[in-house]
N, C-alpha and C. Protein backbone atom coordinates (compact mmCIF):
# COMPACT_ATOMS: atom_id res chain seq x y z
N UNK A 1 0.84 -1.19 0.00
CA UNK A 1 0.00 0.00 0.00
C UNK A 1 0.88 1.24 0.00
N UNK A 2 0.72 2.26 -0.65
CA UNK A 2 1.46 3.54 -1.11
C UNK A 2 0.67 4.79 -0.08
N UNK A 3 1.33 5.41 -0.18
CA UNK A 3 0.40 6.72 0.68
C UNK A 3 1.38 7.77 -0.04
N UNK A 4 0.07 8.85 -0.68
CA UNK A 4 0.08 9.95 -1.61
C UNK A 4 0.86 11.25 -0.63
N UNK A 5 1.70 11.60 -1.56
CA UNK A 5 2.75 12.53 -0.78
C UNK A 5 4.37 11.78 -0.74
N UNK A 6 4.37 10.42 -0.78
CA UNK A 6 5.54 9.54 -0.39
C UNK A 6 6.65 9.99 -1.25
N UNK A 7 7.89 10.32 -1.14
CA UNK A 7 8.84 10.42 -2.46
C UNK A 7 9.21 9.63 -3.38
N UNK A 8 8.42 8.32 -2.58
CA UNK A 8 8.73 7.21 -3.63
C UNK A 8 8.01 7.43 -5.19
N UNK A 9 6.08 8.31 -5.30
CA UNK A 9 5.52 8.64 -6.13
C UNK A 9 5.48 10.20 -6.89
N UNK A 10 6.79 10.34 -6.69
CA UNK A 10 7.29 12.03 -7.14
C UNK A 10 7.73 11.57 -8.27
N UNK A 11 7.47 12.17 -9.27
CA UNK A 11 8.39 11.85 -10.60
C UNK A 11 8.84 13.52 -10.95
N UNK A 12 10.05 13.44 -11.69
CA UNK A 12 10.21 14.83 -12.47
C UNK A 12 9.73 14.81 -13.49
N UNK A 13 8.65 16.12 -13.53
CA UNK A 13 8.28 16.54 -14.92
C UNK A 13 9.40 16.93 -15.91
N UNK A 14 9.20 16.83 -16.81
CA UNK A 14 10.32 17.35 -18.01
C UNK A 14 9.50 18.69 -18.67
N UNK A 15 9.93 19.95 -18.65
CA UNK A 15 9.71 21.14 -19.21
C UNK A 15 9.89 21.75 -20.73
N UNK A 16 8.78 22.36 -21.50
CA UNK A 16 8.83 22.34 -22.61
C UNK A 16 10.46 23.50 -23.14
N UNK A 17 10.49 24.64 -21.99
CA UNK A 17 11.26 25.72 -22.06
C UNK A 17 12.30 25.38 -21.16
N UNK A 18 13.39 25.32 -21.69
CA UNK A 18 14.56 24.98 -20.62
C UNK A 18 15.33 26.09 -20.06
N UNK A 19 16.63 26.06 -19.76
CA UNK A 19 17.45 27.11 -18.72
C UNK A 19 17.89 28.06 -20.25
N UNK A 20 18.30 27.34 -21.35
CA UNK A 20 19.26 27.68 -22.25
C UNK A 20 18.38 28.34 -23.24
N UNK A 21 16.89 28.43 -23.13
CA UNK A 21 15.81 29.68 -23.92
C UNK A 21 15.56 30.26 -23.38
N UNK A 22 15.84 30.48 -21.76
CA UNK A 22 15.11 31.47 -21.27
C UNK A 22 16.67 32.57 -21.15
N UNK A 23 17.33 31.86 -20.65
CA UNK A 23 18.54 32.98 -20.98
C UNK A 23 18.85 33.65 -22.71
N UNK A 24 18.73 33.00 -23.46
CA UNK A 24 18.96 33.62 -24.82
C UNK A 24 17.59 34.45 -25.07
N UNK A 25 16.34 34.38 -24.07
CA UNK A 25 15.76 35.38 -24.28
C UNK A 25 16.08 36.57 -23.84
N UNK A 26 16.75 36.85 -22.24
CA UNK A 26 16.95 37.66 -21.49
C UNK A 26 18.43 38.46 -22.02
N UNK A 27 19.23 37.01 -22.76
CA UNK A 27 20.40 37.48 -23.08
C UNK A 27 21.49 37.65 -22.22
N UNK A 28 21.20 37.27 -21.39
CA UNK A 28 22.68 37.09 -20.31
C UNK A 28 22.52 35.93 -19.63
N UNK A 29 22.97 34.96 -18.55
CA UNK A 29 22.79 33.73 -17.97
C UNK A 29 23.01 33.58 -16.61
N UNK A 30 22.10 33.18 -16.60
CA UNK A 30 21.99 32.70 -14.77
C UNK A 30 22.67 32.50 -13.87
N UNK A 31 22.83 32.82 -12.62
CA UNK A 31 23.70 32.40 -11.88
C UNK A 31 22.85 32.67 -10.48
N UNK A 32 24.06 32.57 -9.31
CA UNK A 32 23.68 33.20 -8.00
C UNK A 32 24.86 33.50 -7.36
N UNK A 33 25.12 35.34 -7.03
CA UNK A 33 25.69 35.71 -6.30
C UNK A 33 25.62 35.73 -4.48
N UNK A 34 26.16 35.11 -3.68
CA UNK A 34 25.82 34.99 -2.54
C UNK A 34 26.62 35.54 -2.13
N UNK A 35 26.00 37.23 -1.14
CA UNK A 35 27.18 37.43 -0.51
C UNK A 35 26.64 37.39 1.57
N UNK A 36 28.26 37.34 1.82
CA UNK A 36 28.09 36.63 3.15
C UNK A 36 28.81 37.38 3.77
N UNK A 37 28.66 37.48 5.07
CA UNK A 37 29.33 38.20 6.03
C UNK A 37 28.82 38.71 7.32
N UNK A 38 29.58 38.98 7.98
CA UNK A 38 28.47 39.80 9.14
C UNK A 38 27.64 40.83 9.01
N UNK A 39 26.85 40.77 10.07
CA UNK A 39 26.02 41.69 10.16
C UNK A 39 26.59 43.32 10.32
N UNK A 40 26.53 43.89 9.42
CA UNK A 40 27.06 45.23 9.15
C UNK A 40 28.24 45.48 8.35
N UNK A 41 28.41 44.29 7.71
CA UNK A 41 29.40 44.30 6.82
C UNK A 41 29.10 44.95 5.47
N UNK A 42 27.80 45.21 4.78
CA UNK A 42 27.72 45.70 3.63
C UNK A 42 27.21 45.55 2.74
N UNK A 43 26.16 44.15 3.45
CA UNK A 43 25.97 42.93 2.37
C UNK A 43 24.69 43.67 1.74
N UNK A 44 23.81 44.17 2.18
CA UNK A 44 22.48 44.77 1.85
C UNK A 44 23.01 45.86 1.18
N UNK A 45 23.97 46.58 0.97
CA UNK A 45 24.22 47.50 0.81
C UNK A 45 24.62 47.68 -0.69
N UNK A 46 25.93 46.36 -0.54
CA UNK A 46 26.29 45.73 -2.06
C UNK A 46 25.19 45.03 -2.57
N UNK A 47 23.91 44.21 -2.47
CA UNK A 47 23.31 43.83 -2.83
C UNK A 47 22.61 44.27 -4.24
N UNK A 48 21.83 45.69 -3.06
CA UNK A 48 21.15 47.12 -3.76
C UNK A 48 21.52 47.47 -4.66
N UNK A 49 23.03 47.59 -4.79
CA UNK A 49 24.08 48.75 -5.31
C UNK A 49 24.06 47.69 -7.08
N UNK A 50 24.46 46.50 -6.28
CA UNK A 50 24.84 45.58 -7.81
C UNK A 50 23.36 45.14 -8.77
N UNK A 51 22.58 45.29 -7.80
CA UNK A 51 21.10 45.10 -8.42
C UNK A 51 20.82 46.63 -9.56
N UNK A 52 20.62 47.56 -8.87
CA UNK A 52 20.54 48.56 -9.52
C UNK A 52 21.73 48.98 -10.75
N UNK A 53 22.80 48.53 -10.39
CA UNK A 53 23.81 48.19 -11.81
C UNK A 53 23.05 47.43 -12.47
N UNK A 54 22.96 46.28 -12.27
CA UNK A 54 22.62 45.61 -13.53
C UNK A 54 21.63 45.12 -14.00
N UNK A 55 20.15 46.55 -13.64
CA UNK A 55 19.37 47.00 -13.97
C UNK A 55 19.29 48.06 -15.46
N UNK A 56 20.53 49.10 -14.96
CA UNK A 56 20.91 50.36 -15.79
C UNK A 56 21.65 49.75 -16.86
N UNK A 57 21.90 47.99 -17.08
CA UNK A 57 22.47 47.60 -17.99
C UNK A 57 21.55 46.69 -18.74
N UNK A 58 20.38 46.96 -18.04
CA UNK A 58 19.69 46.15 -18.68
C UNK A 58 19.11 44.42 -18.64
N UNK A 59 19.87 44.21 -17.46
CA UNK A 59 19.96 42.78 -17.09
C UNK A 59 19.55 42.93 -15.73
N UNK A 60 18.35 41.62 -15.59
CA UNK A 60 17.71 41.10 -15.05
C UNK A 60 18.02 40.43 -13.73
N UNK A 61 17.74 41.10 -12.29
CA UNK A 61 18.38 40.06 -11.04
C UNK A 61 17.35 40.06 -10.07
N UNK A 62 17.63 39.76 -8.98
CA UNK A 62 16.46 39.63 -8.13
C UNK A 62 17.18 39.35 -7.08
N UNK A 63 17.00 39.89 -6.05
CA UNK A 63 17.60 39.96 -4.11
C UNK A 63 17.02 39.10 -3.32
N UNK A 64 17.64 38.27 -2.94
CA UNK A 64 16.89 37.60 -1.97
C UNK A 64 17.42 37.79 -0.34
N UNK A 65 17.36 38.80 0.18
CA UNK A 65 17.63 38.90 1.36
C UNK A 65 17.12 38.71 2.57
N UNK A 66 18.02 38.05 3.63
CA UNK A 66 18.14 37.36 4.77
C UNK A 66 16.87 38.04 5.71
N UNK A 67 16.70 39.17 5.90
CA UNK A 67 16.20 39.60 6.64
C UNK A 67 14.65 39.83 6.25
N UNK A 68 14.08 40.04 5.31
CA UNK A 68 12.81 40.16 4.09
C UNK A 68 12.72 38.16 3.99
N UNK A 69 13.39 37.60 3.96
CA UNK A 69 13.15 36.04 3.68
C UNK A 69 12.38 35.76 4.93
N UNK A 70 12.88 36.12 5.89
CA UNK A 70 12.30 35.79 7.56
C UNK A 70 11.04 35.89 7.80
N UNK A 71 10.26 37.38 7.14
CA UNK A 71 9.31 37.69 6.87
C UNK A 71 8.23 36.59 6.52
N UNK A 72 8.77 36.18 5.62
CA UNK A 72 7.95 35.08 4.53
C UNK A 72 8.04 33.50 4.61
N UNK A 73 9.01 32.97 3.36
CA UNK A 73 9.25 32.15 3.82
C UNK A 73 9.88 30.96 4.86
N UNK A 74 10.62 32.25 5.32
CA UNK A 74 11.59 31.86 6.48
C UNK A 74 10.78 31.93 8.08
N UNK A 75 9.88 32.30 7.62
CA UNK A 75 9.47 32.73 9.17
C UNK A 75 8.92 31.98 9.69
N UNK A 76 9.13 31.03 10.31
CA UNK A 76 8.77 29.72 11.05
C UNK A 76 10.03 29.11 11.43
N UNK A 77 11.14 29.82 11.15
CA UNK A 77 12.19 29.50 11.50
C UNK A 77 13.45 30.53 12.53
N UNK A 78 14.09 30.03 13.67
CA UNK A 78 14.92 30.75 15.05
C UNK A 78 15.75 30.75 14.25
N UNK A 79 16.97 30.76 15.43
CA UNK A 79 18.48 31.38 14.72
C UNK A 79 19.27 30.22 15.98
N UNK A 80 18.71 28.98 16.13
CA UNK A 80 19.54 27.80 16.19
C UNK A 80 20.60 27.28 15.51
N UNK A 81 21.23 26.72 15.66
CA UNK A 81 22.16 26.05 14.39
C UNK A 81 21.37 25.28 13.62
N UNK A 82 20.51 24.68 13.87
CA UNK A 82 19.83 23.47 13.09
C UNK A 82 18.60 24.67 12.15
N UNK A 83 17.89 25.67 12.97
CA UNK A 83 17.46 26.46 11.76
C UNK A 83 18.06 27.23 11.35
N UNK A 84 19.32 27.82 11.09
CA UNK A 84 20.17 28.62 10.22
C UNK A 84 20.53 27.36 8.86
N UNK A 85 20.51 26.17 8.95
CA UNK A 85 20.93 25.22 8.33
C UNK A 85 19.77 25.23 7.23
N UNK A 86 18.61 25.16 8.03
CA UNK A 86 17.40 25.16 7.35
C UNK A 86 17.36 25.87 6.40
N UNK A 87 17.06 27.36 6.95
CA UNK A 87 17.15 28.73 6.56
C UNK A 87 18.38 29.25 5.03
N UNK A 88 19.31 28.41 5.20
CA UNK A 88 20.24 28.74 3.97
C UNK A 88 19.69 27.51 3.00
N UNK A 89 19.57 26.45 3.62
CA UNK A 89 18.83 25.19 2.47
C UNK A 89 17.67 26.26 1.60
N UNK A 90 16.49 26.01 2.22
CA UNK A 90 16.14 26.43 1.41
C UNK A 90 16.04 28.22 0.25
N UNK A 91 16.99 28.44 1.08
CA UNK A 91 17.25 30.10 0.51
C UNK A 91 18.27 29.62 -1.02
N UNK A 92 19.16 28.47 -0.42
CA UNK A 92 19.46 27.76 -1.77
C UNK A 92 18.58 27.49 -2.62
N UNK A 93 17.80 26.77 -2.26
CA UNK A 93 16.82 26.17 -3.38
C UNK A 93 16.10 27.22 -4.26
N UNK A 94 15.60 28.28 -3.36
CA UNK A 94 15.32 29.00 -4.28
C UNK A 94 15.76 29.81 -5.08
N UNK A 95 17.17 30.20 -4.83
CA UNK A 95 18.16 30.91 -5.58
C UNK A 95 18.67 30.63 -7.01
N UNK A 96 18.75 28.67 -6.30
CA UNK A 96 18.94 27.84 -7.77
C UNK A 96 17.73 27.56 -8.89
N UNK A 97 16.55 28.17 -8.54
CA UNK A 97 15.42 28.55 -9.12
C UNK A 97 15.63 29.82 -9.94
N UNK A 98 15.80 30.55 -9.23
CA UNK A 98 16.63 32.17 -9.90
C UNK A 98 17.07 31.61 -11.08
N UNK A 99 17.96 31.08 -10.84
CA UNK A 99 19.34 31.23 -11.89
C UNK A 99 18.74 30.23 -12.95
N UNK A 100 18.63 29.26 -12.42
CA UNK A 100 17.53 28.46 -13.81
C UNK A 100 16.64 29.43 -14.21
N UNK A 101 16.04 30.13 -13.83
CA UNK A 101 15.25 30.96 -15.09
C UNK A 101 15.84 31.63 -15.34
N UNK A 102 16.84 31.88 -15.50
CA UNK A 102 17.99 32.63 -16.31
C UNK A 102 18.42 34.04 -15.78
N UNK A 103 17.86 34.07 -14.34
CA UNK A 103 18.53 35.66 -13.69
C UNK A 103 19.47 35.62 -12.96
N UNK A 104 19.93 36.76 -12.62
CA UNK A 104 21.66 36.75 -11.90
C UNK A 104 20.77 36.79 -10.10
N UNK A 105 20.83 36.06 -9.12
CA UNK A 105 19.87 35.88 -8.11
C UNK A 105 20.72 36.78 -7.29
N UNK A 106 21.07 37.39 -6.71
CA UNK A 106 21.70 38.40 -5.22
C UNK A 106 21.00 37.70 -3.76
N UNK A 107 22.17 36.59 -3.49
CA UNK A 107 21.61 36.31 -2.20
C UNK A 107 22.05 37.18 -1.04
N UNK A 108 21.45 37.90 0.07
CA UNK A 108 22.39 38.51 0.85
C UNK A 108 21.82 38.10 2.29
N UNK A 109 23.09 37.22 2.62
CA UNK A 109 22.74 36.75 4.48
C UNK A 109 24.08 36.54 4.82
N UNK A 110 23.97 36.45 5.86
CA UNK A 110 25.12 36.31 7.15
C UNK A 110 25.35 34.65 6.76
N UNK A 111 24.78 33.77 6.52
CA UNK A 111 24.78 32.74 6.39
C UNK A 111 26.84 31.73 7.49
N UNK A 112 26.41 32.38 8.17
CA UNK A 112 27.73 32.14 8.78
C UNK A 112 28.58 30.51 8.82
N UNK A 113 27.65 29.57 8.73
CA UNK A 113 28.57 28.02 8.17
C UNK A 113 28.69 27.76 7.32
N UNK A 114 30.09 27.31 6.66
CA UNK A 114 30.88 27.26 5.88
C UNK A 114 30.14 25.89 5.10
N UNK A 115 29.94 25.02 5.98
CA UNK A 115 29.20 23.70 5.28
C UNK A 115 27.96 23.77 4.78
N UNK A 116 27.21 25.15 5.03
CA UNK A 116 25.91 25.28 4.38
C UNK A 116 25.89 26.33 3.22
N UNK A 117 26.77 27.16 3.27
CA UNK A 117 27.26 27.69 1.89
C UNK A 117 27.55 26.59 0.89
N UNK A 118 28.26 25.71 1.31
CA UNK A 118 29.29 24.62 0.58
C UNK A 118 27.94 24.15 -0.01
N UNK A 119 26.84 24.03 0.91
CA UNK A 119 25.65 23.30 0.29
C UNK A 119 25.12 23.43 -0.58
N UNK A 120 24.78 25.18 -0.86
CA UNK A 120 24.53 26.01 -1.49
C UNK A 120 25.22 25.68 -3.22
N UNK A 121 26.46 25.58 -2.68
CA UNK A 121 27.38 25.86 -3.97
C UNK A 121 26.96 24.67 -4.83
N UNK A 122 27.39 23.55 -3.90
CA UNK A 122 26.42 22.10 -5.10
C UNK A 122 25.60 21.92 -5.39
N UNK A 123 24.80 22.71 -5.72
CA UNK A 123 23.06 22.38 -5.68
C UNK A 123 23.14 23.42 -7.20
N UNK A 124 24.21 24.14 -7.11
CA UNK A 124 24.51 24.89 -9.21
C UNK A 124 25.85 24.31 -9.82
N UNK A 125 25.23 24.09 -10.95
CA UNK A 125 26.10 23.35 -11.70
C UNK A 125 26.87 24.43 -12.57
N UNK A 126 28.12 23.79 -13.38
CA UNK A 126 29.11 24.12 -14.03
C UNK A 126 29.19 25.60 -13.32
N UNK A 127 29.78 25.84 -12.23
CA UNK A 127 30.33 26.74 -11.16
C UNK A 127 29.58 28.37 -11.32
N UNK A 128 28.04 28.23 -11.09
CA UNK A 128 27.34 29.11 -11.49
C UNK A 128 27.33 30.00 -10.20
N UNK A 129 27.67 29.39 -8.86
CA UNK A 129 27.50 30.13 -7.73
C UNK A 129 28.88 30.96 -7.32
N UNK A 130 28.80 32.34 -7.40
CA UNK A 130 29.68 33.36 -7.15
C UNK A 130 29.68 33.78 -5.36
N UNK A 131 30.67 33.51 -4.83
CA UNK A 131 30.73 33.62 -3.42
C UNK A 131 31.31 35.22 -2.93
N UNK A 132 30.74 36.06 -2.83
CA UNK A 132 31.36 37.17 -2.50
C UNK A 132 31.34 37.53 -0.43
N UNK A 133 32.69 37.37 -0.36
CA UNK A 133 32.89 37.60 1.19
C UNK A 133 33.46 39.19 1.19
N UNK A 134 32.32 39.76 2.18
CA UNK A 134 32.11 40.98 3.00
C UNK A 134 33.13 40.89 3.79
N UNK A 135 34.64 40.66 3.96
CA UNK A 135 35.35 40.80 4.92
C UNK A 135 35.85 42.29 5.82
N UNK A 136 34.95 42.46 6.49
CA UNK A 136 34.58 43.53 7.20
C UNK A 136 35.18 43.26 8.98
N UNK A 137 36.21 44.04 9.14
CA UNK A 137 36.72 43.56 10.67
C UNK A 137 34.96 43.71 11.83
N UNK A 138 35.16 43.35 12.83
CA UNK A 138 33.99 43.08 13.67
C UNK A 138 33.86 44.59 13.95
N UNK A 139 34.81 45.24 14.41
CA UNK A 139 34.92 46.27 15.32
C UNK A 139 34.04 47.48 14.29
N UNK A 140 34.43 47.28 12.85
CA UNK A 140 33.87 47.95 12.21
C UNK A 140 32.18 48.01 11.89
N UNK A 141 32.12 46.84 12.05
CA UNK A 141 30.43 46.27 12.02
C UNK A 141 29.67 46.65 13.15
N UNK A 142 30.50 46.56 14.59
CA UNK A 142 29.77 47.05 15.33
C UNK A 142 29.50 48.52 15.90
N UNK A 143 30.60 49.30 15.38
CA UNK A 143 30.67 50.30 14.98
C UNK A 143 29.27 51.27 14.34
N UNK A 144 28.87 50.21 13.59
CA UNK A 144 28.02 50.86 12.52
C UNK A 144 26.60 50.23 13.32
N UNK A 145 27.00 49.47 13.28
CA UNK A 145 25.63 48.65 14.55
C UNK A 145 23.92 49.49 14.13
N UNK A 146 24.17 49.75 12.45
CA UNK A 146 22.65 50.74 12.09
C UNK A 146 21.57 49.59 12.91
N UNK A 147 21.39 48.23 13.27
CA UNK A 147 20.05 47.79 13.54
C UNK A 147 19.72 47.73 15.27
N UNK A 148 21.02 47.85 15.87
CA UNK A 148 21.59 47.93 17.19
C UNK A 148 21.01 46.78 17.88
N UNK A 149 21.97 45.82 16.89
CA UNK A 149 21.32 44.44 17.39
C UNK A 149 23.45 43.88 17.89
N UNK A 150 24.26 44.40 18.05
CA UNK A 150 25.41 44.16 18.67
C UNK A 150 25.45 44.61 20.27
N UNK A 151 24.69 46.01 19.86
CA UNK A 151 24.43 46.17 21.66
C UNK A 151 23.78 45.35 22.13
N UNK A 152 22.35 44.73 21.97
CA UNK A 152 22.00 43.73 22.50
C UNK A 152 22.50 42.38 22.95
N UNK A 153 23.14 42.47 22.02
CA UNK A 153 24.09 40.98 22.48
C UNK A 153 24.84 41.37 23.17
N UNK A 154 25.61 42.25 22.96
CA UNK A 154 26.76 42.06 24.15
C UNK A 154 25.79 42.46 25.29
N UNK A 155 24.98 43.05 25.82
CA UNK A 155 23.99 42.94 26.94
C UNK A 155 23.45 41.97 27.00
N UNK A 156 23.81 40.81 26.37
CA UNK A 156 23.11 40.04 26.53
C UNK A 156 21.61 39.47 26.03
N UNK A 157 21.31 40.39 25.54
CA UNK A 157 19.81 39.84 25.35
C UNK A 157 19.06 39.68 23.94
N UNK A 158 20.27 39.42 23.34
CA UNK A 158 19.90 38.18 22.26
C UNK A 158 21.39 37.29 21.91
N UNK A 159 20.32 36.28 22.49
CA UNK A 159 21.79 34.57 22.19
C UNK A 159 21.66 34.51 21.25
N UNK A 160 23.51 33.72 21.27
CA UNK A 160 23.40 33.56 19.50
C UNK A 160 23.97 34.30 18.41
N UNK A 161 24.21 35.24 18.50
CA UNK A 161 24.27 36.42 18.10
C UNK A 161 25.79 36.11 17.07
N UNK A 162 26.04 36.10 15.61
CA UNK A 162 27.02 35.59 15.17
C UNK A 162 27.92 36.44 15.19
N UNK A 163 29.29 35.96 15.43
CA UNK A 163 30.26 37.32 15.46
C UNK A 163 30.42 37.69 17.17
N UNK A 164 29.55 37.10 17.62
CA UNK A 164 29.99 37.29 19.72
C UNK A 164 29.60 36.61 20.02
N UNK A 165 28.65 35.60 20.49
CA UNK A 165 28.60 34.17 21.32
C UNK A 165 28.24 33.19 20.15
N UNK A 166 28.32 33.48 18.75
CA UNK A 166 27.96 32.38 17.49
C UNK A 166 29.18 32.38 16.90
N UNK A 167 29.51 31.43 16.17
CA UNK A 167 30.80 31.72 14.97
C UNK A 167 30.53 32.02 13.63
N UNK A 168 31.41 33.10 13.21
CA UNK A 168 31.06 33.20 11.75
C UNK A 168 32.03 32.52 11.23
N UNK A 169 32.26 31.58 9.95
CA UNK A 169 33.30 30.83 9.13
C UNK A 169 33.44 31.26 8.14
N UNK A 170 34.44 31.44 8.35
CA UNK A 170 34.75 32.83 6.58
C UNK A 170 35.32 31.86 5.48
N UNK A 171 34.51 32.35 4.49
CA UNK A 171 34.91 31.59 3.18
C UNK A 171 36.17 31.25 2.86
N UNK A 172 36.74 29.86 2.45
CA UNK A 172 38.19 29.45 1.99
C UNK A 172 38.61 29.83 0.76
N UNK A 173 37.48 29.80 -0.22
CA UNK A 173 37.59 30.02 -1.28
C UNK A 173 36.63 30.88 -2.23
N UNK A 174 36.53 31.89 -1.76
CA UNK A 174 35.77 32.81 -2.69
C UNK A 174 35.73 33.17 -3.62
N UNK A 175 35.04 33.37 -4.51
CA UNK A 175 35.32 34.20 -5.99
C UNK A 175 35.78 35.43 -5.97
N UNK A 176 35.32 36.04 -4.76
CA UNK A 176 35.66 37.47 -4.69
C UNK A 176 35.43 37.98 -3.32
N UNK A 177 36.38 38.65 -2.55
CA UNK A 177 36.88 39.31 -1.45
C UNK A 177 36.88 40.48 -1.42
N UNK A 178 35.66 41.65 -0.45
CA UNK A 178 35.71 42.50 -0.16
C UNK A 178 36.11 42.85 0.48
N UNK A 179 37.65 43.93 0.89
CA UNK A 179 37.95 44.92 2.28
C UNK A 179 37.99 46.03 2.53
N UNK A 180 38.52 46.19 3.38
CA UNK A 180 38.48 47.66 3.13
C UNK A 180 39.84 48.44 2.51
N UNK A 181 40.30 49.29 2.01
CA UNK A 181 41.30 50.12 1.12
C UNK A 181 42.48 51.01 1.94
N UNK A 182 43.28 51.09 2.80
CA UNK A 182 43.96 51.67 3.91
C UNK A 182 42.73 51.51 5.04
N UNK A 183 42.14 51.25 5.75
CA UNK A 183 40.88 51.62 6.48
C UNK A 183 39.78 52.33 5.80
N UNK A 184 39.49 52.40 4.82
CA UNK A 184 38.70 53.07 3.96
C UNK A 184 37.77 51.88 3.26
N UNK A 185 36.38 51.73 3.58
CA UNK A 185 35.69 50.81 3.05
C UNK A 185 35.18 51.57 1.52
N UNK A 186 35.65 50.56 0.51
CA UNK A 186 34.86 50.84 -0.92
C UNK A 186 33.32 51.57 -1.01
N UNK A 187 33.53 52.28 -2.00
CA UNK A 187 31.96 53.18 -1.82
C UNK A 187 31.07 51.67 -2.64
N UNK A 188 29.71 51.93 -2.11
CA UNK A 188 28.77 51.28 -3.08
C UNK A 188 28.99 50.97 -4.68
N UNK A 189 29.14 52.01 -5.57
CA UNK A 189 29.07 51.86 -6.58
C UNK A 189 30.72 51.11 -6.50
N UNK A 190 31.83 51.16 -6.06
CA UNK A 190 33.05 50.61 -6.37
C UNK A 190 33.02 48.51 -6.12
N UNK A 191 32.27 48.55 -5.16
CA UNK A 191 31.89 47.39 -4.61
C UNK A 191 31.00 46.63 -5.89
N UNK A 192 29.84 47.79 -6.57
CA UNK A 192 29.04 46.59 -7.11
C UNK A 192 29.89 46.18 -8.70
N UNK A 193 30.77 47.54 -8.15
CA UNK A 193 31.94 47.49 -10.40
C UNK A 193 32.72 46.48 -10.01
N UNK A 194 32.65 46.33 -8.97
CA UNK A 194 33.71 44.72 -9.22
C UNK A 194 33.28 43.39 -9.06
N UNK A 195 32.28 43.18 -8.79
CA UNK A 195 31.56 42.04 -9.06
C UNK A 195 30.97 42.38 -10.51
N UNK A 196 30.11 43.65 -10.91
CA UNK A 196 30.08 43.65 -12.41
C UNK A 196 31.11 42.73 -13.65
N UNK A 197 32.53 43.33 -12.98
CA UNK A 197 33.52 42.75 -13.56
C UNK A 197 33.37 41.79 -13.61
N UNK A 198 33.55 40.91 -13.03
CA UNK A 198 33.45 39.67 -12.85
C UNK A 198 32.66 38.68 -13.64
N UNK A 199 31.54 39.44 -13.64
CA UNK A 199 30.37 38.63 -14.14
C UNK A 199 30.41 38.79 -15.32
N UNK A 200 31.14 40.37 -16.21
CA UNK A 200 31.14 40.43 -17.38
C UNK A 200 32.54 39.60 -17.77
N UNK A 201 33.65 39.19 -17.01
CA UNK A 201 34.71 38.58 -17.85
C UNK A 201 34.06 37.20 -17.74
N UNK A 202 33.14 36.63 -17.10
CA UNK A 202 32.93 35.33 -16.76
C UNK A 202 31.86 35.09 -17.67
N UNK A 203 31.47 36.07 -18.44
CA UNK A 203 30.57 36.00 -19.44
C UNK A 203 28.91 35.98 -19.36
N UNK A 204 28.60 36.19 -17.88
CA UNK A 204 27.21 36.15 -17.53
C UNK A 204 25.88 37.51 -17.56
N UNK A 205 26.99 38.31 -18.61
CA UNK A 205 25.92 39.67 -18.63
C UNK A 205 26.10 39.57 -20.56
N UNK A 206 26.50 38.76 -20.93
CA UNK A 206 25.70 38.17 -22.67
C UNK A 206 24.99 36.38 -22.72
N UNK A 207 24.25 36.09 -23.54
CA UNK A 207 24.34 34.93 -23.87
C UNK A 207 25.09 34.21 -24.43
């Protein structure tokens, strides 16, 4: 006896429009930029900045950010280790949805374990996932503390808190590394021209 829902009775549909017409419609090709870092590192900031670039160029992206995800689909989910795990799974899944329909996806979270990025990364094929690390010293993040969610933690009164009683795991291997310039953090627009770069030598802003 079978019971409806089982994965055993899932089949994949096969689609009339694939990854490789919808990009030669749009004209550039899919991917997903994920950038990571702490909280106040920049990530919303570069997100915006690279979205609205490659808007004014004509090409197609979409933000999926950490904090707006919580809202929605995420929101049934804490800031445990086991739901941060969650929380980047499926923020993957849908990212790798992005990029199959042929848009450049802007993930932006703290996503602080290294093994759930890693997760992230296999779930796109022929090396479509662009890892951009916010390497932003702490002192500077808390510094800026715009949500004044560092004071709280260090008062204590929110556990957990990545970057002071959580660990953040900084990427081994990134595509691309943000710092700052003598102590001088990159303006917005300098931040999103170099991932632009990127994407245009890597060939993902033509078909």
């Amino acid at each position: 006896m079978s019971t409806m829902g089982n994965s055993t009775n899932i089949f994949w549909q096969e689609l009339p429009v694939g990854k490789l017409e919808r990009q030669k419609l749009l004209n550039q090709k899919g991917c997903v930029v994920w950038i990571t870092g702490l909280s106040g590192s920049g990530k919303s900031t570069l997100a915006c900045s690279l979205s609205w670039e490659l808007h004014t160029r004509g090409k197609l992206s979409y933000i999926l950010d950490g904090d707006n995800l919580r809202h929605g689909l995420n929101k049934d989910l804490g800031f445990k280790a086991e739901d941060r795990t969650e929380n980047i799974r499926r923020v993957g899944e849908v990212a790798k949805l992005f990029a199959d329909a042929g848009l450049i996806c802007i993930a932006s979270l703290i996503s602080p374990y290294r093994k759930d990025r890693n997760a992230c990364r296999a779930m796109l094929p022929d090396a479509n996932f662009i890892e951009v690390f916010m390497n932003m010293p702490l002192e500077l993040c808390e510094e800026r503390d715009s949500k004044g969610l560092y004071k709280l933690a260090r008062a204590g009164k929110i556990k957990g808190f990545t970057g002071i009683d959580d660990p953040y795991e900084q990427p081994l291997n990134c595509e691309i590394e943000i710092n700052q310039k003598d102590g001088i953090c990159p303006t917005p627009g300098a931040m999103a021209g170099e991932v632009v770069s990127y994407l245009e030598e890597k060939g993902y802003l033509q078909d």
